[in-house]
C-alpha atoms as a PDB file:
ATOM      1  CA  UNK A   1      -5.019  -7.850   0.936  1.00  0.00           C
ATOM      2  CA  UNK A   2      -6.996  -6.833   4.048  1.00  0.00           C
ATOM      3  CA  UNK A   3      -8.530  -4.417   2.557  1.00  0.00           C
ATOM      4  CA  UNK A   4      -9.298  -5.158  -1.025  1.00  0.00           C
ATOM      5  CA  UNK A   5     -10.751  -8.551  -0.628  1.00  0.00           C
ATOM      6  CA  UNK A   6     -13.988 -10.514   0.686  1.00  0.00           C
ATOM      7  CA  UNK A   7     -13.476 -13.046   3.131  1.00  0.00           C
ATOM      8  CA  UNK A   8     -13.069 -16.590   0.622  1.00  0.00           C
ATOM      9  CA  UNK A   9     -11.028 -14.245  -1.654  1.00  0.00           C
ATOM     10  CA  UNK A  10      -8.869 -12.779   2.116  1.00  0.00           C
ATOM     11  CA  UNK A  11      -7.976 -16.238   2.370  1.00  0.00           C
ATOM     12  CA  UNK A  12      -6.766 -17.594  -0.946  1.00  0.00           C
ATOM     13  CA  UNK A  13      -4.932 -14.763  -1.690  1.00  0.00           C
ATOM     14  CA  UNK A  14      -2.473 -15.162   1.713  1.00  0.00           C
ATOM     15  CA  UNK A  15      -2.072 -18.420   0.560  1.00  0.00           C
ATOM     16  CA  UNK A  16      -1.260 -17.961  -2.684  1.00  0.00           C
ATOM     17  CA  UNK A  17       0.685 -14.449  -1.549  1.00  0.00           C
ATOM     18  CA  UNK A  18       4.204 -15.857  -2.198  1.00  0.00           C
ATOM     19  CA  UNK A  19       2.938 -16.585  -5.553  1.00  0.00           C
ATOM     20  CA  UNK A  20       1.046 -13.375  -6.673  1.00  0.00           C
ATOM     21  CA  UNK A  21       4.329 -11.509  -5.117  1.00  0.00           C
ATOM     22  CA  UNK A  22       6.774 -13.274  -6.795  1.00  0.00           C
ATOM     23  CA  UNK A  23       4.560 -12.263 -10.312  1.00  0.00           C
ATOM     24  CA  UNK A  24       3.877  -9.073  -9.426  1.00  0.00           C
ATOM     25  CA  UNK A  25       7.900  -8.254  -9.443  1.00  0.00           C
ATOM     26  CA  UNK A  26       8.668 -10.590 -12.319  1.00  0.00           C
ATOM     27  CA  UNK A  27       6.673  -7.895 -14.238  1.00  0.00           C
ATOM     28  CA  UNK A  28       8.688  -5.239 -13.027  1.00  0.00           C
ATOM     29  CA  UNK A  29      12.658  -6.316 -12.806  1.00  0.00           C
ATOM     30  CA  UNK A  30      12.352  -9.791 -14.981  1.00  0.00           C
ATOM     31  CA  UNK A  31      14.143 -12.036 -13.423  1.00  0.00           C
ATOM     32  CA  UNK A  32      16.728 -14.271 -14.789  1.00  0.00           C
ATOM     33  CA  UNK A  33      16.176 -18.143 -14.465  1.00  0.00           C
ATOM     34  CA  UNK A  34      19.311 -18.114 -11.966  1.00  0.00           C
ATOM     35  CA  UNK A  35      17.342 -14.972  -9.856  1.00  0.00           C
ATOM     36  CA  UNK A  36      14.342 -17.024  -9.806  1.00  0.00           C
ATOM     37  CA  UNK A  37      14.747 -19.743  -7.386  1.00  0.00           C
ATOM     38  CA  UNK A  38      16.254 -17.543  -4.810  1.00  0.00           C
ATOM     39  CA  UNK A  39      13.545 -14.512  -4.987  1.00  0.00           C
ATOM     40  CA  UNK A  40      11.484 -17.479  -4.388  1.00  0.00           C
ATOM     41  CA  UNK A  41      12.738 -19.021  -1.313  1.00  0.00           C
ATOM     42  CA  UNK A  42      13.558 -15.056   0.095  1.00  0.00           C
ATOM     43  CA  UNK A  43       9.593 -14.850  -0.719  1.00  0.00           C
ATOM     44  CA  UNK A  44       8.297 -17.661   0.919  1.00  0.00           C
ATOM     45  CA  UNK A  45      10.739 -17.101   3.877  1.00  0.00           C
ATOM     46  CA  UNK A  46       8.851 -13.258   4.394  1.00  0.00           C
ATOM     47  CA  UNK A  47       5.673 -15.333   4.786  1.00  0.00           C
ATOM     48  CA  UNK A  48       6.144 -17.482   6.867  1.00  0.00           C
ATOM     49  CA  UNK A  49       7.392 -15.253   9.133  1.00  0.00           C
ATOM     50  CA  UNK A  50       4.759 -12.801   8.395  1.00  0.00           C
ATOM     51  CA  UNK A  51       2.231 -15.577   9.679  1.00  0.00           C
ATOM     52  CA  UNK A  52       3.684 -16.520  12.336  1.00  0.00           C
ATOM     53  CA  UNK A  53       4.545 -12.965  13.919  1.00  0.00           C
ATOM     54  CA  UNK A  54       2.415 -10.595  12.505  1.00  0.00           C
ATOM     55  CA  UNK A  55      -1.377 -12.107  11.519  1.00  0.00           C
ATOM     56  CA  UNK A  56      -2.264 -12.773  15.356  1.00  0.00           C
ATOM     57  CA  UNK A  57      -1.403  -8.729  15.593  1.00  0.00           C
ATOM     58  CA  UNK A  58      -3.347  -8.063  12.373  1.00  0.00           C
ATOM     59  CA  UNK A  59      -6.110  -9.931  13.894  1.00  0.00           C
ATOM     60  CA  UNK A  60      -6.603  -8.529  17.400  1.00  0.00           C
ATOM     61  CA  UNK A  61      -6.783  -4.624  15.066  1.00  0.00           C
ATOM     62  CA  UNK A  62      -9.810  -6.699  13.359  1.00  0.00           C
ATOM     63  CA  UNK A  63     -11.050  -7.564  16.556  1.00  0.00           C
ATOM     64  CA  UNK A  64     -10.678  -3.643  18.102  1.00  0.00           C
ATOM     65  CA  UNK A  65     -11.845  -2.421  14.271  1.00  0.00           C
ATOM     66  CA  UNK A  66     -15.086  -4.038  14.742  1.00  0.00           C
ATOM     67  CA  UNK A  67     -15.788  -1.830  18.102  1.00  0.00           C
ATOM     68  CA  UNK A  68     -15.136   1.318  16.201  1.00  0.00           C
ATOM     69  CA  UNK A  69     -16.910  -0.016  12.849  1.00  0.00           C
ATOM     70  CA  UNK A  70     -20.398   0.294  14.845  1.00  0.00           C
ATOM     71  CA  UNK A  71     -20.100   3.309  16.531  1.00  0.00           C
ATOM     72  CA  UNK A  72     -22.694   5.344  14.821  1.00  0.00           C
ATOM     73  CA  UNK A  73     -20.445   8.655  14.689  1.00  0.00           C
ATOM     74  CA  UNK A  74     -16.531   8.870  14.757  1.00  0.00           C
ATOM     75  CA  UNK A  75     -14.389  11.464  15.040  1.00  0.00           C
ATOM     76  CA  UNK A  76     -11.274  12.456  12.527  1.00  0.00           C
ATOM     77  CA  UNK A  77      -9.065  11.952  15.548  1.00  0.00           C
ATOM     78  CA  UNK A  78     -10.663   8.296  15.776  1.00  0.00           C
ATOM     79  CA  UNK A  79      -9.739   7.789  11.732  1.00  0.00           C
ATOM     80  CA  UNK A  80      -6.324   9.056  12.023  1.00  0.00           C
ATOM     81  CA  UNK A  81      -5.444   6.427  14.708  1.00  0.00           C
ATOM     82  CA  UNK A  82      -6.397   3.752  12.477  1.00  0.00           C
ATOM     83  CA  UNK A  83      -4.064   5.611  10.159  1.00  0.00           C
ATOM     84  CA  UNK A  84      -1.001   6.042  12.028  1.00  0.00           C
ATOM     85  CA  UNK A  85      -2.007   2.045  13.250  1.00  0.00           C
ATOM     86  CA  UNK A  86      -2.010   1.436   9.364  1.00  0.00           C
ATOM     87  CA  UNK A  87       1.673   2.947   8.913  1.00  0.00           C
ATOM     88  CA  UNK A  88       3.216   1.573  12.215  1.00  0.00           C
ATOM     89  CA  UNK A  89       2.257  -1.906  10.768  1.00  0.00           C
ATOM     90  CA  UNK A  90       3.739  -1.047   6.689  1.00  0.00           C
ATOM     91  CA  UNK A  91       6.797  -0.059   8.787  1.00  0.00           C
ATOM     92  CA  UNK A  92       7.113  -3.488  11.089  1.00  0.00           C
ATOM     93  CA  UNK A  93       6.594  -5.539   7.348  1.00  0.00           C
ATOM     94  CA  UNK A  94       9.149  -3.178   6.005  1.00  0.00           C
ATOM     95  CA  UNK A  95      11.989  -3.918   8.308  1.00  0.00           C
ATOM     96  CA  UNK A  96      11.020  -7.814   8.247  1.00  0.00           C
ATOM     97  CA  UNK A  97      11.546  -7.511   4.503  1.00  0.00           C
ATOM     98  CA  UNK A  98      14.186  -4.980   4.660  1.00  0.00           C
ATOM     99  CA  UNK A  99      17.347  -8.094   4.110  1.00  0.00           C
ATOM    100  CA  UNK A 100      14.713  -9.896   1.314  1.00  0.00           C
ATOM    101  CA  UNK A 101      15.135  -6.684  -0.224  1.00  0.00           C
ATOM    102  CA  UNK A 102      18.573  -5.704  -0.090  1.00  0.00           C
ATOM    103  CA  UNK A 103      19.377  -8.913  -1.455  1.00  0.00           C
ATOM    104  CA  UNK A 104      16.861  -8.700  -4.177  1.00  0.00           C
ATOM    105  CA  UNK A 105      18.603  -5.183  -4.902  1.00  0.00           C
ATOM    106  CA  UNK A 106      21.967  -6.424  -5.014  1.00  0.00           C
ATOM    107  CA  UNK A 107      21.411  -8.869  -7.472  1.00  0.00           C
ATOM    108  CA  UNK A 108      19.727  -6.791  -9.956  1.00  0.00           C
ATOM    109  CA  UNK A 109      21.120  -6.050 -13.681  1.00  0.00           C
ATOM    110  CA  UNK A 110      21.483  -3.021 -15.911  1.00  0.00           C
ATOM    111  CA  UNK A 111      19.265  -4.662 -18.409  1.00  0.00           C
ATOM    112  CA  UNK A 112      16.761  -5.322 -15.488  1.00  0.00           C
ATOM    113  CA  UNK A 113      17.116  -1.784 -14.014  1.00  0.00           C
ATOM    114  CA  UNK A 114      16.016  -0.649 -17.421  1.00  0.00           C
ATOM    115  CA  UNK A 115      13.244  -2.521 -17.605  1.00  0.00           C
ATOM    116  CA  UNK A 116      11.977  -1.530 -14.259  1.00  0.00           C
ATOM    117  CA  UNK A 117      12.041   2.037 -15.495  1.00  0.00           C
ATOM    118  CA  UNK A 118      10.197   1.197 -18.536  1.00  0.00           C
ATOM    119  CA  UNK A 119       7.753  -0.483 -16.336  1.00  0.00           C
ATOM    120  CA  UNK A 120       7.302   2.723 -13.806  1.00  0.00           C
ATOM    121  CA  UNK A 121       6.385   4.545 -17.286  1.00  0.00           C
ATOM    122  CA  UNK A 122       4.110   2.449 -18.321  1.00  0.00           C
ATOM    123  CA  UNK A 123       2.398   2.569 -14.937  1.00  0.00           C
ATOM    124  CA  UNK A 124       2.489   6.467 -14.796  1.00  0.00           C
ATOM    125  CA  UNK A 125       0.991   6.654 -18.409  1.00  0.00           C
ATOM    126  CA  UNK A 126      -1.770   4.917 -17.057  1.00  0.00           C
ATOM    127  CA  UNK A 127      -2.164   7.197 -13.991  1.00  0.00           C
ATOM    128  CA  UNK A 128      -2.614  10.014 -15.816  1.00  0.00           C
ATOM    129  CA  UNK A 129      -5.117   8.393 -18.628  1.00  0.00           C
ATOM    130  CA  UNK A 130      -7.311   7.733 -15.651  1.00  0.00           C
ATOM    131  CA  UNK A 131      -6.928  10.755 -13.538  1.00  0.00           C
ATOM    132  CA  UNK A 132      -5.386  13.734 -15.216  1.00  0.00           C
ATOM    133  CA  UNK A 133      -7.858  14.034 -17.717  1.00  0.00           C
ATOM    134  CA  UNK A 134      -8.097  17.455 -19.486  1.00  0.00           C
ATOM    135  CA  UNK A 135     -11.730  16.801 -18.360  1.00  0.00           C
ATOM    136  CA  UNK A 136     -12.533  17.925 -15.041  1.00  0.00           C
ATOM    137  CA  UNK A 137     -15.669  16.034 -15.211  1.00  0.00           C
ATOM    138  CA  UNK A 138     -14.060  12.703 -15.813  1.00  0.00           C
ATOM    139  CA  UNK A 139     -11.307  13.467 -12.996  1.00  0.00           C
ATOM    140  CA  UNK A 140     -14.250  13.629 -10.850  1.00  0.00           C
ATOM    141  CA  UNK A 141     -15.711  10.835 -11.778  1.00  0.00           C
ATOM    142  CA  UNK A 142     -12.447   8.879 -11.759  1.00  0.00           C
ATOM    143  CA  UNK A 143     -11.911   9.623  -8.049  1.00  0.00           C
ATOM    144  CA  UNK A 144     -15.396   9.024  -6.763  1.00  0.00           C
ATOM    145  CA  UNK A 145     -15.335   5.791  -8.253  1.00  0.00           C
ATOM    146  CA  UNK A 146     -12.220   5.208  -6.694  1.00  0.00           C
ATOM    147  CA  UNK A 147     -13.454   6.151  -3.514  1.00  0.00           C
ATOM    148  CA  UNK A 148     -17.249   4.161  -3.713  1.00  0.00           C
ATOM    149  CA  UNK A 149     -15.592   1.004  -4.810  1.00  0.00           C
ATOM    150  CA  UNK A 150     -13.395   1.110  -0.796  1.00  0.00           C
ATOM    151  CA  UNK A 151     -16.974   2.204   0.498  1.00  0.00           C
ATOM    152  CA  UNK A 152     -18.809  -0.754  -1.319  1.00  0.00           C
ATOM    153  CA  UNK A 153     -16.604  -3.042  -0.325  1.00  0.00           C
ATOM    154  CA  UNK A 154     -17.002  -2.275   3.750  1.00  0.00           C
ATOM    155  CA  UNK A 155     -20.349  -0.899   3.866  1.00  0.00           C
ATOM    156  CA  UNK A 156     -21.994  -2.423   1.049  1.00  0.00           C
ATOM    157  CA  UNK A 157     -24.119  -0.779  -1.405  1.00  0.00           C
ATOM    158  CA  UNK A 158     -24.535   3.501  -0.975  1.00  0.00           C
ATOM    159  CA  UNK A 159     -27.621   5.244  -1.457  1.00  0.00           C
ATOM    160  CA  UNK A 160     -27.923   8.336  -3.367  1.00  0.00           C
ATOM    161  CA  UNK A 161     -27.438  10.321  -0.608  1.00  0.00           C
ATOM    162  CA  UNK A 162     -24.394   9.132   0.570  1.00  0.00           C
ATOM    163  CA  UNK A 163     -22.883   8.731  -3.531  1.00  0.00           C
ATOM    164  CA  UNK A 164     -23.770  12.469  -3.205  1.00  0.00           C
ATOM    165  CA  UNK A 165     -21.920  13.440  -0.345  1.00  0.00           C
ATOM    166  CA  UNK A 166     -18.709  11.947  -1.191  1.00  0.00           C
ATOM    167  CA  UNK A 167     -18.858  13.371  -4.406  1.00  0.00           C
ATOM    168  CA  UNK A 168     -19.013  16.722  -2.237  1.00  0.00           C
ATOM    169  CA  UNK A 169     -15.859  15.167  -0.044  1.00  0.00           C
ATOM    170  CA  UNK A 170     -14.197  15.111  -3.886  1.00  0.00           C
ATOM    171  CA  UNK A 171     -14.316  18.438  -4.937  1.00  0.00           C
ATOM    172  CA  UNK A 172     -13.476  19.844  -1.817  1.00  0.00           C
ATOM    173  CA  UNK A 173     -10.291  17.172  -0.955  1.00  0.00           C
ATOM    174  CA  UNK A 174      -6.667  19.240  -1.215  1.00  0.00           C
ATOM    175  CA  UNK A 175      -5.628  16.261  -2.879  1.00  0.00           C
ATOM    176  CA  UNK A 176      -3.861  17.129  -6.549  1.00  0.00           C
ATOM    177  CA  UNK A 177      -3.081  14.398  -8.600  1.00  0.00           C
ATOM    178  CA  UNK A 178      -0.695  16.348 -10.931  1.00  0.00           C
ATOM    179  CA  UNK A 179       1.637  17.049  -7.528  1.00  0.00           C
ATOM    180  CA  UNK A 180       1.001  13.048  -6.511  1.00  0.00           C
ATOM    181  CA  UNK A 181       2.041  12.137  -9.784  1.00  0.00           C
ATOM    182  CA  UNK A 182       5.224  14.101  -9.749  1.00  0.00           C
ATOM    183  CA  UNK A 183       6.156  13.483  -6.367  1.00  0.00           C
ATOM    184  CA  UNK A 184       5.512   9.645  -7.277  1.00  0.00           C
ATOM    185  CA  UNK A 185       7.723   9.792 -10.417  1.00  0.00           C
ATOM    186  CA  UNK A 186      10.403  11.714  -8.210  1.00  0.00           C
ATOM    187  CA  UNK A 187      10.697   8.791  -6.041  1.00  0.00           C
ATOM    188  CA  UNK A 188      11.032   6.276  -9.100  1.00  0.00           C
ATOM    189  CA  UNK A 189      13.882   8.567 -10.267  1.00  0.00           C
ATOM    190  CA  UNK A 190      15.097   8.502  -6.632  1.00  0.00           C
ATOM    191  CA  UNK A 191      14.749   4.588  -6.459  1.00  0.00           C
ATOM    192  CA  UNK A 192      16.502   3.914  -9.737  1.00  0.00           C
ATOM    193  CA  UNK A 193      19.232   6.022  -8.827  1.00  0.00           C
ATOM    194  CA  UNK A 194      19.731   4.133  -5.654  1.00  0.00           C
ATOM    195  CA  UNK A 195      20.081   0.897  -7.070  1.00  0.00           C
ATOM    196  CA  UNK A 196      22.317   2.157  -9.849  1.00  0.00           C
ATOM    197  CA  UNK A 197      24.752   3.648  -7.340  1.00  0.00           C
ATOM    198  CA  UNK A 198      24.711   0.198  -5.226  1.00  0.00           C
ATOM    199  CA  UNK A 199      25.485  -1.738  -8.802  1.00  0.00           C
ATOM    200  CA  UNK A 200      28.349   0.620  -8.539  1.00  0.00           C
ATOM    201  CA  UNK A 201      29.670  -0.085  -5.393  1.00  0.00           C
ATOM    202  CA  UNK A 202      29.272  -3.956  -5.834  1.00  0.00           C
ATOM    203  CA  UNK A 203      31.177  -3.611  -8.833  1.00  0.00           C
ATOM    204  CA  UNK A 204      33.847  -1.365  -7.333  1.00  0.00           C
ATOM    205  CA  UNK A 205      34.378  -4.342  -4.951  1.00  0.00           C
ATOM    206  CA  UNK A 206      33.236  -3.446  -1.535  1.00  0.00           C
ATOM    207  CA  UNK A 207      33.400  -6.296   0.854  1.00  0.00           C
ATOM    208  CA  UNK A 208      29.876  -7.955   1.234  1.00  0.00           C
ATOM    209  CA  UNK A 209      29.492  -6.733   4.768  1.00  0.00           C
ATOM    210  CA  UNK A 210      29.820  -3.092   4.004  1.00  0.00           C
ATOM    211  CA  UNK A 211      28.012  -3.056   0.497  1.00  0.00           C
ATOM    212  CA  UNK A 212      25.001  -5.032   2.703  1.00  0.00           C
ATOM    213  CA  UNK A 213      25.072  -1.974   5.444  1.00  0.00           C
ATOM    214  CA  UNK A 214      24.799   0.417   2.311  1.00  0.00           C
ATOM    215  CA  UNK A 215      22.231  -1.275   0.897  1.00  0.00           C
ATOM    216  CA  UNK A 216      20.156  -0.985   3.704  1.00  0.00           C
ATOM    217  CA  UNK A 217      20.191   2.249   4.922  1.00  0.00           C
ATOM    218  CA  UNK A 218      19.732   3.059   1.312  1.00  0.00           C
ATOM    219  CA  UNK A 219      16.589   0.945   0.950  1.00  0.00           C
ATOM    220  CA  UNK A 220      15.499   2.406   4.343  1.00  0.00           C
ATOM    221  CA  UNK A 221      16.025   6.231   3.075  1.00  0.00           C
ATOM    222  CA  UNK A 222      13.673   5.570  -0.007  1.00  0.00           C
ATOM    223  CA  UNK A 223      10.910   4.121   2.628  1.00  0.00           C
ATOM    224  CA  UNK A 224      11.282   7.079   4.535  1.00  0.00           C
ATOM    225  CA  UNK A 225      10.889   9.846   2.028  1.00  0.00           C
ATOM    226  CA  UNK A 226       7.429   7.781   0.063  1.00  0.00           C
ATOM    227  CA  UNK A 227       5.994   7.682   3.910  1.00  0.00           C
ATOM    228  CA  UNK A 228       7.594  11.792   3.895  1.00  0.00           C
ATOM    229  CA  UNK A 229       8.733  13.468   0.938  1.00  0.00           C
ATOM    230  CA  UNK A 230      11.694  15.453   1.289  1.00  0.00           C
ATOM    231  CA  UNK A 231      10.127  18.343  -1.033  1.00  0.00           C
ATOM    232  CA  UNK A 232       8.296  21.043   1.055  1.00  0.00           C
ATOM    233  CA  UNK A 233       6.020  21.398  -1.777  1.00  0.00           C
ATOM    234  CA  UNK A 234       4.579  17.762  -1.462  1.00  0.00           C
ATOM    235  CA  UNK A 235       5.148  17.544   2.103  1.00  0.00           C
ATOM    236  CA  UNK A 236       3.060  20.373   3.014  1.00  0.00           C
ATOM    237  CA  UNK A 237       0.499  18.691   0.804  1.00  0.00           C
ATOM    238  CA  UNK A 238       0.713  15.380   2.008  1.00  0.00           C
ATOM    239  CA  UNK A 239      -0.154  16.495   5.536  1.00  0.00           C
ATOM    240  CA  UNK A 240      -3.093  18.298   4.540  1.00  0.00           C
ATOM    241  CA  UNK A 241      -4.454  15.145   2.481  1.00  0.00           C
ATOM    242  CA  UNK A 242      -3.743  13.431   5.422  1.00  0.00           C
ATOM    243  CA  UNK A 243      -6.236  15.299   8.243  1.00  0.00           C
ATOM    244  CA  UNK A 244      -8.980  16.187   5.424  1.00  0.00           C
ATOM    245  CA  UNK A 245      -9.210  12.548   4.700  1.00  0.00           C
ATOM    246  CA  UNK A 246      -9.330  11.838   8.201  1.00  0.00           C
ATOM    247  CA  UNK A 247     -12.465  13.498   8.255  1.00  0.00           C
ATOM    248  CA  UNK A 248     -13.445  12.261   4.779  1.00  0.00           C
ATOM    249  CA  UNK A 249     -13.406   8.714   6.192  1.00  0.00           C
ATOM    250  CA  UNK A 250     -15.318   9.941   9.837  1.00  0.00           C
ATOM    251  CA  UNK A 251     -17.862  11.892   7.310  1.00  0.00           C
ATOM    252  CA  UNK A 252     -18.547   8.727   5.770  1.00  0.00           C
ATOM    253  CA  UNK A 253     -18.629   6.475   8.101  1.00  0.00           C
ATOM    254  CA  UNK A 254     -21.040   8.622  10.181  1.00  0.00           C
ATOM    255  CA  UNK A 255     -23.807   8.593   7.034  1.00  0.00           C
ATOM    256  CA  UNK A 256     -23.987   4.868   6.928  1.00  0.00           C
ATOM    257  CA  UNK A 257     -27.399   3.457   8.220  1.00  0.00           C
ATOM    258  CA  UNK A 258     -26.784   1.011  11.354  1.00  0.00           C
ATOM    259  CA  UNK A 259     -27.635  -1.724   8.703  1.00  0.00           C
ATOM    260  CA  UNK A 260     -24.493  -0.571   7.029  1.00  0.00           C
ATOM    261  CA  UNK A 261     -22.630  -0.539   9.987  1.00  0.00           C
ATOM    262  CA  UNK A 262     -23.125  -3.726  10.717  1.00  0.00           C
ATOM    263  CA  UNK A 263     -22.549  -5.144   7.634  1.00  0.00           C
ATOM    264  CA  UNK A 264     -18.463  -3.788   7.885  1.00  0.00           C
ATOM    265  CA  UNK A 265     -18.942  -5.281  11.386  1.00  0.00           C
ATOM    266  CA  UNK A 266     -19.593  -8.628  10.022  1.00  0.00           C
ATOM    267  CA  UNK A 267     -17.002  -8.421   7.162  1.00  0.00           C
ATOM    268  CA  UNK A 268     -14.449  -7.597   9.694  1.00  0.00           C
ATOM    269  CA  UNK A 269     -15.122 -10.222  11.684  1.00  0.00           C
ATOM    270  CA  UNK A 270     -14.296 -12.651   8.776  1.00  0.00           C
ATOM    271  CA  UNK A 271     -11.295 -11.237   8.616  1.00  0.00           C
ATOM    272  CA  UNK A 272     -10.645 -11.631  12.003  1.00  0.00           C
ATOM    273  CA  UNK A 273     -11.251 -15.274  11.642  1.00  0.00           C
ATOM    274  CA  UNK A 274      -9.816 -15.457   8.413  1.00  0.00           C
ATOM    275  CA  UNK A 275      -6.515 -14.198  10.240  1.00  0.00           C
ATOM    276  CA  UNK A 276      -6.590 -16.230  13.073  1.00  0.00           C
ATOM    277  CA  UNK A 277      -6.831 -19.399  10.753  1.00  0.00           C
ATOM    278  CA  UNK A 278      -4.504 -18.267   8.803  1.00  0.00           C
ATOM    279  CA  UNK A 279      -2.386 -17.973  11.548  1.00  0.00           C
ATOM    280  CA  UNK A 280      -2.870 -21.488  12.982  1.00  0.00           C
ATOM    281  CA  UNK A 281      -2.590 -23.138   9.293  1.00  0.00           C
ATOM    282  CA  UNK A 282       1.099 -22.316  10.366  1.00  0.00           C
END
C-alpha cells in the first residue's frame, strides 16, 4: 500500500484495507458463510492493531526516507538498508498476524484447499503469459515496464535517458524468471502440503493447544523459506538479485534530476502525513 499508491489513494485504501483483504482471500480459499464473519472480525482485529502499533513506526521510515530521497547520489549499501528495513517490518506484520493465520488455516476445507490450488494456477499461467514469453523482446519489455511504472510512481515521469538506462539495468539483472517461477510454484506445493497435513492432525484429534503450536511453527517455516529458499539453486540466486538490485535502485536514483528528487521527497512526505493521520484516526 505504501508503495503502490498516491497519497488520496494511500489513505482510502488503509481504510478500506480490512475490506480489500478480506476480498482478496475470498478469491483464493472461498469462504463459507459460517468462515465469513470470523475472517472478518480476525481481519479487522490485525488492523487495528496494525494502526495503533505499527503506522507511527512506518511513519518516522517516511520521515528518515525523505533525507535519503534527496541525496543526489546513494550508494548500494544505502539501498540495501532500506531493504533489510523493508523485511524487518514484513517480519514484525507477520508475527502480529501469525494467530489470524493459524486460525484461518485451521478452519480451512478440502474443497477450499482445492480451490486455492486452482487459484495459484491460474495466477502462475498468468506469470508466465506476461514474462516467459518465447520472445525475448517482449520479456524485456515486460520487465522494464514493470520496473518504470515503481520509477513513475516516486520520481515522476523519466526521460529518455534514464528509460534507456534501466533498460540497460534489465538485460544485465541475474534475475531469471523461469527459476522465480519455479521456486514460487515450489512454495505453493510446499504451502498446500502444509495445510493438508494440519487438516490431518485436526482430524486425528490433537488437543487444540498442541494442533495451535503446530500450526504455527508450520506457518512460520513457510515464511521463512519465501524470505530464503531452502534450494541452493534459488538461494544462490536470490542473493545475487538481491545486491545487483541494490545497485539497480542506487543507479537509478542517482540519474534523477534534483527536480525529480524532490518530487519523491514531496510524495513521501504525504505519506508521512498520511500515516500519522492515519494513526491518530485511531
Amino acid at each position: 500500500m505504501l508503495l503502490a499508491s498516491c497519497s488520496v489513494a494511500l489513505k482510502l485504501t488503509y481504510n478500506q484495507g480490512p475490506t480489500l483483504l478480506y476480498w482478496w482471500m475470498d478469491s483464493y480459499v472461498d469462504f463459507t458463510d459460517e468462515q465469513s464473519p470470523r475472517v472478518k472480525a480476525l481481519i479487522e482485529q490485525f488492523f487495528r492493531d496494525n494502526r495503533r502499533q505499527q503506522l507511527p513506526a512506518y511513519a518516522e521510515l517516511m520521515a528518515k526516507a525523505q533525507t535519503d530521497v534527496q541525496q543526489p547520489s546513494l550508494t548500494p549499501q544505502a539501498v540495501c538498508r532500506w531493504m533489510d528495513e523493508g523485511k524487518t517490518r514484513a517480519h514484525q506484520a507477520f508475527e502480529q498476524a501469525l494467530p489470524a493465520l493459524t486460525e484461518v488455516a485451521l478452519s480451512l476445507t478440502p474443497e477450499q484447499l482445492t480451490h486455492l490450488q486452482k487459484r495459484f494456477e491460474k495466477n502462475n499461467r498468468k506469470f508466465s503469459e506476461q514474462f516467459l514469453s518465447d520472445k525475448p523482446r517482449d520479456r524485456e519489455k515486460a520487465q522494464v515496464k514493470r520496473v518504470e511504472e515503481r520509477v513513475d510512481m516516486l520520481y515522476g515521469s523519466i526521460e529518455d535517458a534514464q528509460h534507456d538506462r534501466i533498460v540497460e539495468l534489465v538485460r544485465a539483472s541475474p534475475y531469471d524468471p523461469a527459476l522465480w517461477l519455479a521456486e514460487r510454484r515450489a512454495l505453493q506445493q510446499e504451502g498446500l502440503q502444509t495445510l493438508r497435513s494440519l487438516q490431518a492432525v485436526k482430524a486425528s484429534g490433537a488437543a487444540p493447544a498442541q494442533l495451535n503450536t503446530q500450526a504455527q511453527a508450520a506457518l512460520r517455516l513457510i515464511a521463512q523459506h519465501a524470505d530464503q529458499s531452502p534450494r541452493e539453486a534459488y538461494r544462490s540466486l536470490q542473493q545475487k538479485v538481491q545486491d545487483y538490485n541494490c545497485g539497480f535502485a542506487a543507479q537509478v536514483h542517482n540519474s534523477m534530476s534534483a527536480a525529480q528528487r524532490q518530487n519523491a521527497q514531496r510524495k513521501i512526505k504525504r505519506w508521512e502525513e498520511d500515516l500519522r493521520a492515519l494513526h491518530a484516526q485511531g
